[in-house]
C-alpha atoms as a PDB file:
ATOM      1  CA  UNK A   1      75.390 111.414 106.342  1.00  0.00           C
ATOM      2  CA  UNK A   2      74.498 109.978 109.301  1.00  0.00           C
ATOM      3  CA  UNK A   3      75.162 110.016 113.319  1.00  0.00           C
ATOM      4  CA  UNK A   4      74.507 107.098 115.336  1.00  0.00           C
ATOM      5  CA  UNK A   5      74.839 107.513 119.212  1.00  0.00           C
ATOM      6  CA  UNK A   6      73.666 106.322 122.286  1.00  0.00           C
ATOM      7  CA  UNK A   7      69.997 107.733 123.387  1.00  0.00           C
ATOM      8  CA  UNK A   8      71.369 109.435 126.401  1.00  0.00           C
ATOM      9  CA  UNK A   9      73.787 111.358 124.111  1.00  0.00           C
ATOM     10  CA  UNK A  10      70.758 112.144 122.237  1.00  0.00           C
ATOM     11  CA  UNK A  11      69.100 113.448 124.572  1.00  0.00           C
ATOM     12  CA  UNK A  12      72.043 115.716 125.276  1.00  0.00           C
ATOM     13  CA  UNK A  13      72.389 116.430 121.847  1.00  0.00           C
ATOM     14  CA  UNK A  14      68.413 117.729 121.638  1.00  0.00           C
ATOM     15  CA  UNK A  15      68.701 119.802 124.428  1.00  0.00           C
ATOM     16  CA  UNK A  16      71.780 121.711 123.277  1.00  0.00           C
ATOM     17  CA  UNK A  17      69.470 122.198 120.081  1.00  0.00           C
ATOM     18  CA  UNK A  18      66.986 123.709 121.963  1.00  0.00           C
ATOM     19  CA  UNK A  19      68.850 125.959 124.653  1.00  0.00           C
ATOM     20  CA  UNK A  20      71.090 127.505 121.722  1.00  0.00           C
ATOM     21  CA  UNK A  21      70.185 126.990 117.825  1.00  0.00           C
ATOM     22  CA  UNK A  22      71.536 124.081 116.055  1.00  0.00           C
ATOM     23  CA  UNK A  23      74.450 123.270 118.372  1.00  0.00           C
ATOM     24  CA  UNK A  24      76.685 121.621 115.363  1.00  0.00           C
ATOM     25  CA  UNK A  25      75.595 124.392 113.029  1.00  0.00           C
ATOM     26  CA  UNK A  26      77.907 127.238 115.392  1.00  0.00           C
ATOM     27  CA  UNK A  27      80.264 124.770 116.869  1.00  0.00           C
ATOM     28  CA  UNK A  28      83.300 125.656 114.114  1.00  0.00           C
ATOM     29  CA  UNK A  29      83.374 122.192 112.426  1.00  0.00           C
ATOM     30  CA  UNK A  30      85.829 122.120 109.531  1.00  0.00           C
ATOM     31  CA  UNK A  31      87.366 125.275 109.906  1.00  0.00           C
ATOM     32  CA  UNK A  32      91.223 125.376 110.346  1.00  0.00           C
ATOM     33  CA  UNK A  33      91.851 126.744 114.171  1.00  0.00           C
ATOM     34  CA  UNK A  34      95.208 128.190 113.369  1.00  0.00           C
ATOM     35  CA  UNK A  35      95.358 131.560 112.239  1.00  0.00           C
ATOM     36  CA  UNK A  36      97.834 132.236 109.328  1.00  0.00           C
ATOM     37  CA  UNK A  37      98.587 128.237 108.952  1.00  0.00           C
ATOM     38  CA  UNK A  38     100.496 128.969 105.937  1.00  0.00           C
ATOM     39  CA  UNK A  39     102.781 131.830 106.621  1.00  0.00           C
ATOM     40  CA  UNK A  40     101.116 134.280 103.695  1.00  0.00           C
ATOM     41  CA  UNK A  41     100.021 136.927 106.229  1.00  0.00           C
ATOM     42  CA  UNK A  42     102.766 139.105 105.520  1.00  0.00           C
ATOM     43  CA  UNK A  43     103.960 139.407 101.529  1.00  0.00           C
ATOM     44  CA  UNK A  44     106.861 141.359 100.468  1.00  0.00           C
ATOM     45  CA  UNK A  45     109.149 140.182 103.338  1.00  0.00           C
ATOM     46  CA  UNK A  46     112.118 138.498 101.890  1.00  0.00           C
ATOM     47  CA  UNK A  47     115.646 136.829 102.769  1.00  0.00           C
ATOM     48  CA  UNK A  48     117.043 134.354 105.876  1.00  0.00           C
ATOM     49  CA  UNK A  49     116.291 137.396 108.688  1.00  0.00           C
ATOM     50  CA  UNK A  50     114.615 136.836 111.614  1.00  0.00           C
ATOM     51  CA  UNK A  51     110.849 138.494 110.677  1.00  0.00           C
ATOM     52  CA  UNK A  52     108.212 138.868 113.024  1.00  0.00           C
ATOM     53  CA  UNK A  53     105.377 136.226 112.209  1.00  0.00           C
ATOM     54  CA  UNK A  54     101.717 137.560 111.984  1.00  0.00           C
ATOM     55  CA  UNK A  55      99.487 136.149 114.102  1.00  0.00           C
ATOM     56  CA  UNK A  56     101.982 133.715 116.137  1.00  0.00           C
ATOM     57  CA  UNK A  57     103.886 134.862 119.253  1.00  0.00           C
ATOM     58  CA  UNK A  58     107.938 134.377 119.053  1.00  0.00           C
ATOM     59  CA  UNK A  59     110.746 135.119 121.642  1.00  0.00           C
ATOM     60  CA  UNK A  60     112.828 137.869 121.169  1.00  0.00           C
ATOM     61  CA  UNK A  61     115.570 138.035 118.800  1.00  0.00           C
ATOM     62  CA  UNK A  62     118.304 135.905 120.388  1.00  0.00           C
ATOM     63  CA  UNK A  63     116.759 135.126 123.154  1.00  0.00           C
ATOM     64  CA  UNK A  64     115.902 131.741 122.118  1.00  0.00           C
ATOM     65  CA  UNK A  65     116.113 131.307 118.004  1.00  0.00           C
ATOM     66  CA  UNK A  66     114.693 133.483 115.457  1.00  0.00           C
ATOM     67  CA  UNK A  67     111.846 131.896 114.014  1.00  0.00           C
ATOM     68  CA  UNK A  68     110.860 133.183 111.038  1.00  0.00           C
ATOM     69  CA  UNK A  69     109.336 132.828 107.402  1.00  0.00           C
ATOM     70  CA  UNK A  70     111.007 132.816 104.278  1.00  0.00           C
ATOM     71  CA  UNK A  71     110.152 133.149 100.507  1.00  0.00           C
ATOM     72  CA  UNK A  72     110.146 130.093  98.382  1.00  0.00           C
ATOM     73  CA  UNK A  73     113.351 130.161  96.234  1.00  0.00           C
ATOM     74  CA  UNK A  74     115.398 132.271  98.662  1.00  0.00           C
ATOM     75  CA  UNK A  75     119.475 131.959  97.854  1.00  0.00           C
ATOM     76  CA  UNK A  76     121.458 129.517  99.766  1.00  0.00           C
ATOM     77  CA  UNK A  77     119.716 125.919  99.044  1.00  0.00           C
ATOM     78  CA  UNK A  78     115.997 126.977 100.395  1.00  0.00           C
ATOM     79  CA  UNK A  79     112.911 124.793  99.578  1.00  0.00           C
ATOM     80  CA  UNK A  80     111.829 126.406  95.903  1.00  0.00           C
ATOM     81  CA  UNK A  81     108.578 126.393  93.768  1.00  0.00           C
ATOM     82  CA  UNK A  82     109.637 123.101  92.820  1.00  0.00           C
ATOM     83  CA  UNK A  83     110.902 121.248  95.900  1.00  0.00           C
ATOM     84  CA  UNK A  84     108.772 118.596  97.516  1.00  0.00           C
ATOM     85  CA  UNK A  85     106.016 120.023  99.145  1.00  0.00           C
ATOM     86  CA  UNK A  86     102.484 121.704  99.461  1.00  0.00           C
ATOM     87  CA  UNK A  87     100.811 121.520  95.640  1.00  0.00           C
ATOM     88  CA  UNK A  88      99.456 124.851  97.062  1.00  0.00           C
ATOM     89  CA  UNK A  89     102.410 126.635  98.660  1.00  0.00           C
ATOM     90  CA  UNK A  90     102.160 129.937  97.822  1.00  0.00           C
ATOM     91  CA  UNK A  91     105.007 132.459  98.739  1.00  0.00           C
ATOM     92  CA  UNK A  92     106.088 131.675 101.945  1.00  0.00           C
ATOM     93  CA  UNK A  93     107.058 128.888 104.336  1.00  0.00           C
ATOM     94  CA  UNK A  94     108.415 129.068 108.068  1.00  0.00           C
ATOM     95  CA  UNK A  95     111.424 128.320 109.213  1.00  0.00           C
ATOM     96  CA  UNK A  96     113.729 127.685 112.248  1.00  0.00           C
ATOM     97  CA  UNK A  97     115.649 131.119 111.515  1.00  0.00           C
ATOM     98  CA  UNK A  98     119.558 132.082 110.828  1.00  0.00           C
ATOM     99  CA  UNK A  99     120.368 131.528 114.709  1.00  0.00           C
ATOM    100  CA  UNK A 100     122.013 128.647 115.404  1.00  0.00           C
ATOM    101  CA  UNK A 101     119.654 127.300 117.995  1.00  0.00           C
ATOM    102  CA  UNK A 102     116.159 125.789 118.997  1.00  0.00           C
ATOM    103  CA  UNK A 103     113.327 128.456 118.402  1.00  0.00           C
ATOM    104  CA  UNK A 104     109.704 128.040 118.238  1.00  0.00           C
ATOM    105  CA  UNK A 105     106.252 130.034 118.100  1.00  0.00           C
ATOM    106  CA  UNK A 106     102.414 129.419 119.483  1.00  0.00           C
ATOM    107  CA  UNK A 107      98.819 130.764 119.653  1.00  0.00           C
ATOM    108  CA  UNK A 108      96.051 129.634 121.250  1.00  0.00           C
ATOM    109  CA  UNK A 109      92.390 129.147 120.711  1.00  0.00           C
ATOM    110  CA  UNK A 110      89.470 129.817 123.014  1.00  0.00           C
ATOM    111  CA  UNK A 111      86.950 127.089 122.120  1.00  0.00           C
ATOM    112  CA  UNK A 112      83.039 128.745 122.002  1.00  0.00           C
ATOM    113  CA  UNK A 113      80.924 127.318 123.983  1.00  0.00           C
ATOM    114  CA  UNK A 114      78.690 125.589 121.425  1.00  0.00           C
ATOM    115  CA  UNK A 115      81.127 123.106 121.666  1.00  0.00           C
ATOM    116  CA  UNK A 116      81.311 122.368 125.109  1.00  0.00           C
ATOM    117  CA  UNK A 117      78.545 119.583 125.545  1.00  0.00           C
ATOM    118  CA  UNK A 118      79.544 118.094 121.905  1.00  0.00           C
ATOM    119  CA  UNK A 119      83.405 117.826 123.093  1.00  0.00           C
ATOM    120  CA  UNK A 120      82.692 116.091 126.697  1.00  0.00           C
ATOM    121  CA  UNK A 121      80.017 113.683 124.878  1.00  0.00           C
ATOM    122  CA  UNK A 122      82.367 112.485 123.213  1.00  0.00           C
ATOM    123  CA  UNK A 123      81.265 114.017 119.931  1.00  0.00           C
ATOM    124  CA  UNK A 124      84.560 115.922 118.816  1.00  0.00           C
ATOM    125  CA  UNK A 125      87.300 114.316 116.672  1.00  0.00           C
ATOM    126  CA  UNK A 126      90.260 116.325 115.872  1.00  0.00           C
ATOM    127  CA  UNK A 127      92.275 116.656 112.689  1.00  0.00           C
ATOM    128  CA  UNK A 128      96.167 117.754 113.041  1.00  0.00           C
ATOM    129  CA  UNK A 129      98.243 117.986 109.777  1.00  0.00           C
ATOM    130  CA  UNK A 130     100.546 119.949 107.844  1.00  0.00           C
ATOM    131  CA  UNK A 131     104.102 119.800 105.980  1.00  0.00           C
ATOM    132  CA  UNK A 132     107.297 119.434 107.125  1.00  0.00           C
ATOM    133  CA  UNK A 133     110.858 119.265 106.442  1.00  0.00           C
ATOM    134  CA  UNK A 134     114.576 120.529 105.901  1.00  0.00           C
ATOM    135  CA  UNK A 135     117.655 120.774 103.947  1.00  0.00           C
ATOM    136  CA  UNK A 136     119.438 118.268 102.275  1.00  0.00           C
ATOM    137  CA  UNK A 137     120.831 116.036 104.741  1.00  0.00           C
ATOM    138  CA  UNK A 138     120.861 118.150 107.390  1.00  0.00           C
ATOM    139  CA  UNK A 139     118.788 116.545 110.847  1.00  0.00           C
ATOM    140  CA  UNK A 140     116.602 120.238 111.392  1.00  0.00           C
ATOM    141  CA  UNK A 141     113.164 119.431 111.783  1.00  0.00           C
ATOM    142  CA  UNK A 142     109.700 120.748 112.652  1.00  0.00           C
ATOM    143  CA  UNK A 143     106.818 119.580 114.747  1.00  0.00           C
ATOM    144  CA  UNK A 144     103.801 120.968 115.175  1.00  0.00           C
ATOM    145  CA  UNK A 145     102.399 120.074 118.626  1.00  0.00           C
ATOM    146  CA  UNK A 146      98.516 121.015 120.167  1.00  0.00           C
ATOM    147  CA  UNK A 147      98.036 121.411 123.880  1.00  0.00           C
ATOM    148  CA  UNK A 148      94.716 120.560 125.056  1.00  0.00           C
ATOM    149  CA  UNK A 149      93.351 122.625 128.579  1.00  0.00           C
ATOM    150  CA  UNK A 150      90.233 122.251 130.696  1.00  0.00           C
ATOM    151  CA  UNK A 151      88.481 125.399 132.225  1.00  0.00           C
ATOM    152  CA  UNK A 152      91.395 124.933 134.776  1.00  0.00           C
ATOM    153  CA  UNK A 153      94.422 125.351 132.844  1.00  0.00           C
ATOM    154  CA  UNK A 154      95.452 122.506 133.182  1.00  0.00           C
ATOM    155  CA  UNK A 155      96.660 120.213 129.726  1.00  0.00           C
ATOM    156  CA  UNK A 156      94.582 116.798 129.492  1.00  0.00           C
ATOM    157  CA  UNK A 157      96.158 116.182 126.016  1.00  0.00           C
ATOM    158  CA  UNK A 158      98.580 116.678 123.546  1.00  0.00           C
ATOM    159  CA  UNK A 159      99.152 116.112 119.659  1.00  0.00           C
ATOM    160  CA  UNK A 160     101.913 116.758 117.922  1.00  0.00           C
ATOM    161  CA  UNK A 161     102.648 115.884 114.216  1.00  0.00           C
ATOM    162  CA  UNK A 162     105.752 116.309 111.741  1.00  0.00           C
ATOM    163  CA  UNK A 163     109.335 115.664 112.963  1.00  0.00           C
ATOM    164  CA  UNK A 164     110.160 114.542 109.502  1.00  0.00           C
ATOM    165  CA  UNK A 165     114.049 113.472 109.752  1.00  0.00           C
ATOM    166  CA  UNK A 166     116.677 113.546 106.099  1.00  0.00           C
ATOM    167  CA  UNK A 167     115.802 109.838 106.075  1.00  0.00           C
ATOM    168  CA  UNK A 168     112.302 110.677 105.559  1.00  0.00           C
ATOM    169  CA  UNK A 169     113.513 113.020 102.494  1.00  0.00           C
ATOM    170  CA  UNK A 170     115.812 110.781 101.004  1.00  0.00           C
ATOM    171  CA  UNK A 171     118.210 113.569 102.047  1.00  0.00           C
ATOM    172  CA  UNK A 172     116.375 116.108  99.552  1.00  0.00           C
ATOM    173  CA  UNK A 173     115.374 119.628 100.567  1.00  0.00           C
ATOM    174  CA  UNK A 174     111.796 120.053 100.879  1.00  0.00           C
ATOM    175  CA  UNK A 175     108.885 119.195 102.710  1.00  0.00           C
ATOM    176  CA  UNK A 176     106.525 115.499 103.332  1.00  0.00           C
ATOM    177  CA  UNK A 177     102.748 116.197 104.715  1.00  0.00           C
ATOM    178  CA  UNK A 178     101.881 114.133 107.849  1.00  0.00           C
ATOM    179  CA  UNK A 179      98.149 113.414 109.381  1.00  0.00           C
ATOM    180  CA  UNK A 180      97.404 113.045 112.897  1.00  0.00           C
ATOM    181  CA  UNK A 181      93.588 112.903 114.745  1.00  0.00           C
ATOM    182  CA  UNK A 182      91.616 111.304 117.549  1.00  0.00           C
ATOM    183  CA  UNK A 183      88.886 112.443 119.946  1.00  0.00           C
ATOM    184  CA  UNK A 184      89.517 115.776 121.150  1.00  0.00           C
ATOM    185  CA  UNK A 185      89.923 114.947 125.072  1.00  0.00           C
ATOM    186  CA  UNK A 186      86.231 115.716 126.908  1.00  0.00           C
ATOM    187  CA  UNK A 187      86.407 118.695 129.177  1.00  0.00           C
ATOM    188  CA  UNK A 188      88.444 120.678 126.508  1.00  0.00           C
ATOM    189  CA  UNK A 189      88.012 124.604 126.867  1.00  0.00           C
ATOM    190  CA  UNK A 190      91.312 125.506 125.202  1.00  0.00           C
ATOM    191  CA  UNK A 191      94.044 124.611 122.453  1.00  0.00           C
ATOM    192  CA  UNK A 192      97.587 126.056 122.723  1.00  0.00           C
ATOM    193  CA  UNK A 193      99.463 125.559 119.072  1.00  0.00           C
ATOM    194  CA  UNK A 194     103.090 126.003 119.177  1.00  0.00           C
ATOM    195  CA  UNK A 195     105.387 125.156 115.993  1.00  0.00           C
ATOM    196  CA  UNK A 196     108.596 123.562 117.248  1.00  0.00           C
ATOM    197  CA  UNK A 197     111.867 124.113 114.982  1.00  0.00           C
ATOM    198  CA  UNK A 198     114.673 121.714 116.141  1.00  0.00           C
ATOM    199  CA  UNK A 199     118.322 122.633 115.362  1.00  0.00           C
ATOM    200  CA  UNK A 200     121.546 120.264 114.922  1.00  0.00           C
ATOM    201  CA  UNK A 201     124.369 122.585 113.314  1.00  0.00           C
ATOM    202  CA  UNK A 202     124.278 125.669 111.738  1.00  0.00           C
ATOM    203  CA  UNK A 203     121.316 127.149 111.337  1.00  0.00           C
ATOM    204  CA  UNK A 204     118.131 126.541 112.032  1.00  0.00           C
ATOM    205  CA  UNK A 205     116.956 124.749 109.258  1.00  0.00           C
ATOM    206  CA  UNK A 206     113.345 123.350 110.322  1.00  0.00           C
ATOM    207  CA  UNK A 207     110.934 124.356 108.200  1.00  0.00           C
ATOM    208  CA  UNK A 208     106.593 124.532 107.832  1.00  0.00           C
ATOM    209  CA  UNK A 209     103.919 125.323 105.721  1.00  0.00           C
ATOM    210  CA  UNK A 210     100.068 124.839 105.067  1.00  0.00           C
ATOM    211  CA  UNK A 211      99.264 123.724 108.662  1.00  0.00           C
ATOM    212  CA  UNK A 212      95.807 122.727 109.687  1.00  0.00           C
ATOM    213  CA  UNK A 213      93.662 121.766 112.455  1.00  0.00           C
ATOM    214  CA  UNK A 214      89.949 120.947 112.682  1.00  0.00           C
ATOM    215  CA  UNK A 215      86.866 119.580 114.474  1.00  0.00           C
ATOM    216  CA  UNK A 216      84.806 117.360 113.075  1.00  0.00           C
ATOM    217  CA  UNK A 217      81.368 115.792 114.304  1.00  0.00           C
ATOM    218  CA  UNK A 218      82.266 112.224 115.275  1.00  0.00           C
ATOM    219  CA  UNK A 219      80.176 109.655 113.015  1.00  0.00           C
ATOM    220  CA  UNK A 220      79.599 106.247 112.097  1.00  0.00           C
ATOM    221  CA  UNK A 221      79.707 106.584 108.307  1.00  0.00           C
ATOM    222  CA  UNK A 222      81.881 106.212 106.298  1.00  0.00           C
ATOM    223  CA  UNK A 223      82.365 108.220 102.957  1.00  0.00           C
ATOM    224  CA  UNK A 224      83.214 107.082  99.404  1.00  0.00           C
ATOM    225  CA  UNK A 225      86.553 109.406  97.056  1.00  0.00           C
ATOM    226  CA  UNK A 226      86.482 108.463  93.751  1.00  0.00           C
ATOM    227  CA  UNK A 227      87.804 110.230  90.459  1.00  0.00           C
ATOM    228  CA  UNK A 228      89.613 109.833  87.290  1.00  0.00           C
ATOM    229  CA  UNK A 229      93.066 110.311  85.977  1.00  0.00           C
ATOM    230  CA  UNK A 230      93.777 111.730  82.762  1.00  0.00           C
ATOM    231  CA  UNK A 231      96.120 112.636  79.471  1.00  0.00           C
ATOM    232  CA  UNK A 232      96.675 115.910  78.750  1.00  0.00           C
ATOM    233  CA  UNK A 233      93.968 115.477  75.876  1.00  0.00           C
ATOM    234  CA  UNK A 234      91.608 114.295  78.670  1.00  0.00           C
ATOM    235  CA  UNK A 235      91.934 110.482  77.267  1.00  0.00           C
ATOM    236  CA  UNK A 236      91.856 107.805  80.558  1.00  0.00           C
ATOM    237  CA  UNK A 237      94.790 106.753  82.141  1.00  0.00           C
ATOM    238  CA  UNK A 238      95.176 102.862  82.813  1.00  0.00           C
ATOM    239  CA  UNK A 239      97.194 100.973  85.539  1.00  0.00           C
ATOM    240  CA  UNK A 240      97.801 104.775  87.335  1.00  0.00           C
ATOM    241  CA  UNK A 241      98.718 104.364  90.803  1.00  0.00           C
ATOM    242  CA  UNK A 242      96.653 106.898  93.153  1.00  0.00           C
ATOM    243  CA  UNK A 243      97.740 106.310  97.411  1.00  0.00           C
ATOM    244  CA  UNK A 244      95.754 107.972 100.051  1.00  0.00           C
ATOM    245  CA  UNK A 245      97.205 108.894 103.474  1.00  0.00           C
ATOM    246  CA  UNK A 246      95.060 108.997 106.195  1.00  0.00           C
ATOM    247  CA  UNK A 247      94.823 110.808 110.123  1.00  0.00           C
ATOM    248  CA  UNK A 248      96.220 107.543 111.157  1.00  0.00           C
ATOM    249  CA  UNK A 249      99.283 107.626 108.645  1.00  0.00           C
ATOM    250  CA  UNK A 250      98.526 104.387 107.213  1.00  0.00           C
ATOM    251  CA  UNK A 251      98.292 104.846 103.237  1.00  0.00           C
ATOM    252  CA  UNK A 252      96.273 102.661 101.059  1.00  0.00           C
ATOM    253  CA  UNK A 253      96.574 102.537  97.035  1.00  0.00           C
ATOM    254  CA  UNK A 254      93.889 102.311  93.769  1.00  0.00           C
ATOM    255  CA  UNK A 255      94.812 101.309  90.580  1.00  0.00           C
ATOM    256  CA  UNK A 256      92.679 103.061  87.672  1.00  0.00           C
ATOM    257  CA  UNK A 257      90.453 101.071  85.786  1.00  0.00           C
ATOM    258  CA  UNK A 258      90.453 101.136  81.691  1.00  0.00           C
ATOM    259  CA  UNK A 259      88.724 104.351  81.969  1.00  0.00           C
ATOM    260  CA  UNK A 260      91.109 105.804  84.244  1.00  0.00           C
ATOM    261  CA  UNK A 261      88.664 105.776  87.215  1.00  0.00           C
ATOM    262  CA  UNK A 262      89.907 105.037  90.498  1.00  0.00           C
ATOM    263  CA  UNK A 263      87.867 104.917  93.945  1.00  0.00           C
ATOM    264  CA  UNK A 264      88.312 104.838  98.073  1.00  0.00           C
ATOM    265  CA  UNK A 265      85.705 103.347  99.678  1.00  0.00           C
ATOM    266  CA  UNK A 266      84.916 103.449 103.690  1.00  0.00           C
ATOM    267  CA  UNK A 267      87.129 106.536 104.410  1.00  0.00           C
ATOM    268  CA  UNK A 268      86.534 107.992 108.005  1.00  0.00           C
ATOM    269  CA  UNK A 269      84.903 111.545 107.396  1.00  0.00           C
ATOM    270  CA  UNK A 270      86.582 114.263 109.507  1.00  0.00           C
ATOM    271  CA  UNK A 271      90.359 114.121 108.445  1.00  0.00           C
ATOM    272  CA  UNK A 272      92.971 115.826 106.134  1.00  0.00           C
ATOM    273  CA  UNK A 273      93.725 113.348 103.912  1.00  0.00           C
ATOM    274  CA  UNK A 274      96.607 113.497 101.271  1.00  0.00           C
ATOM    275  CA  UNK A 275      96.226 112.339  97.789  1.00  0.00           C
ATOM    276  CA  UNK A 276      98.996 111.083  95.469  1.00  0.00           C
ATOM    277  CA  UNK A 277      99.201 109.848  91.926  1.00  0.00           C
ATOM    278  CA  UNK A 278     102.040 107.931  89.284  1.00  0.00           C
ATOM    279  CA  UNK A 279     101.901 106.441  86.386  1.00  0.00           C
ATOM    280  CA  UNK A 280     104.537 105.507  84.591  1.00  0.00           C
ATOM    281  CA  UNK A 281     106.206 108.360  81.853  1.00  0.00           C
ATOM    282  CA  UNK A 282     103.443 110.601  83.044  1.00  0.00           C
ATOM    283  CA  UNK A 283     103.986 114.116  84.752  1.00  0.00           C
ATOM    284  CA  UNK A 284     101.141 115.145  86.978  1.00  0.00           C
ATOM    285  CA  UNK A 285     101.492 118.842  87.982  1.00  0.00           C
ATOM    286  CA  UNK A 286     100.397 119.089  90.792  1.00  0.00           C
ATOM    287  CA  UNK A 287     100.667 115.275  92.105  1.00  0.00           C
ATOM    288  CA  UNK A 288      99.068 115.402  95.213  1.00  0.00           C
ATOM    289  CA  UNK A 289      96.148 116.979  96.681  1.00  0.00           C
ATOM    290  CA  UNK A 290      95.050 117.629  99.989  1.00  0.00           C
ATOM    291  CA  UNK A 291      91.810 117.217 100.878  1.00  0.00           C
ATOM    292  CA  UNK A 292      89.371 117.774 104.141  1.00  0.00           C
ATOM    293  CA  UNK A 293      86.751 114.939 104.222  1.00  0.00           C
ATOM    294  CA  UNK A 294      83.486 116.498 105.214  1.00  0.00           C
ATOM    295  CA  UNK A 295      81.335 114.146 103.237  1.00  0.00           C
ATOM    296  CA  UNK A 296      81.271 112.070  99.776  1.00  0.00           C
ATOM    297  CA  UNK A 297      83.691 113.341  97.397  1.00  0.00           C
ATOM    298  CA  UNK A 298      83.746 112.488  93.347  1.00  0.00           C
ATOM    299  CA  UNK A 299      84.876 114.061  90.307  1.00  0.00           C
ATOM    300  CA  UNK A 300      88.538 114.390  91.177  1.00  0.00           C
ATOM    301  CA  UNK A 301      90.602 114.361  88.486  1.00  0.00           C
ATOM    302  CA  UNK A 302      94.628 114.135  88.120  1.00  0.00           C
ATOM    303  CA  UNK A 303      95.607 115.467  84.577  1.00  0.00           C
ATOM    304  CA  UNK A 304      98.711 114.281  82.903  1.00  0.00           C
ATOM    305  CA  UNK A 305     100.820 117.487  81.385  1.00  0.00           C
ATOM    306  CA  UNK A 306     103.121 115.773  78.657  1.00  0.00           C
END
């Protein structure tokens, strides 16, 4: 893969190489920033109850919400194994709490200072994604929002992804991934994370899971996804719809070929991106995949299960 940039950048770029090791080698490049993204820190919790959340700083109890995670399946019409969502979802997801108000939760992250020459070069895209959702028709939601601070303290930036409304979800319970990214803001020394859980009545029923946000290297390539979609004997799948959603939301669609091979060309590298097939009387379990686009990616393959 390769990085075209001006000369004076360059030059920047070979000094940083020199003064500290290979400067993109330690600057944490396709790593998720957020620490227990998925809420799976703690296992064996269980039930609506306000829990304290590993690794993410709440309120106190009644104080302002009660946000919370809760297990997958939990009684009284909670997202299950088999609601819309994360293909990956483990155990948990979080949620707005049993309070019937507003509540939220945040860390931060100290940016090394690898990074600092990259980021106010200009060098430093960001990718901000996860899934989000609610109950039934209710209007909860969840947003996931990234504060971006100089050396100062002050915020140059913000992010924020998700807010996924009962018209998004056709009024189902579950969760819908969304994609955000852009250049992280030059002059960035510090990223404050907090997970917003918006109430309307009752309770809190904004919910989370499998959050992420990375830095990638910015570059002018572009990268190529291709796979194949399958029976459940392996035979190819014609006509199969596959749809690709992007950091910029847009999605775009390929239609397997007689062989059931199906391809993305000129896909910006440094994004989540969310895969998603159908074909007609065909059960793919999982559906979707999520993927983080470092480089060229081929030999995906969606497998049919009936």
């Amino acid at each position: 893969m390769r990085i075209d940039f001006p000369w004076s950048v360059g030059v920047l770029v070979l000094l940083l190489f020199i003064s500290s090791g290979n400067a993109l080698s330690q600057c944490p490049t396709g790593t998720n920033l957020i620490l227990n993204p998925d809420a799976e820190a703690d296992q064996g919790l269980s039930g609506d109850v306000d829990h304290n959340v590993v690794e993410w700083i709440d309120t106190p109890s009644g104080f302002f919400g009660q946000f919370t995670v809760i297990p997958y399946g939990t009684n009284g019409g909670f997202p299950t194994a088999g609601s819309p969502g994360p293909p990956d979802r483990g155990n948990y997801f979080f949620s707005g709490g049993p309070a019937s108000a507003d509540s939220f939760a945040y860390q931060e992250y100290d940016i090394p200072s690898d990074c600092f020459a990259l980021i106010d070069a200009g060098m430093i895209r960001f990718s901000n994604s996860g899934w989000f959702g609610g109950k039934g028709g209710q209007a909860d939601r969840a947003e996931l929002r990234a504060e971006f601070f100089n050396a100062n303290s002050n915020v140059i930036g913000t992010s924020d992804v998700g807010a996924i409304t009962a018209i998004d979800r056709n009024n189902t319970t579950g969760l819908i991934f969304k994609t955000t990214g852009d250049e992280l803001p030059p002059t960035t020394r510090r990223i404050k994370f907090t997970l917003f859980m918006t109430q309307s009545s009752g309770p809190n029923d904004g919910y989370a899971d499998n959050l992420n946000f990375s830095m990638s290297t910015v570059t002018a390539a572009s990268v190529t996804i291709s796979g194949r979609v399958v029976n459940s004997d392996g035979g190819a799948v014609r006509g199969a719809i596959v749809s690709l959603t992007g950091s910029d939301g847009l999605s775009r669609t390929s239609r397997t070929n007689a062989f059931g091979y199906f391809r993305f060309q000129e896909i910006e590298a440094g994004q989540s991106v969310l895969l998603n097939v159908r074909a007609k009387g065909k059960i793919f379990e999982p559906n979707s995949t999520l993927l983080n686009i470092q480089d060229e990616i081929s030999g995906l393959e969606f497998r049919s299960v009936n």
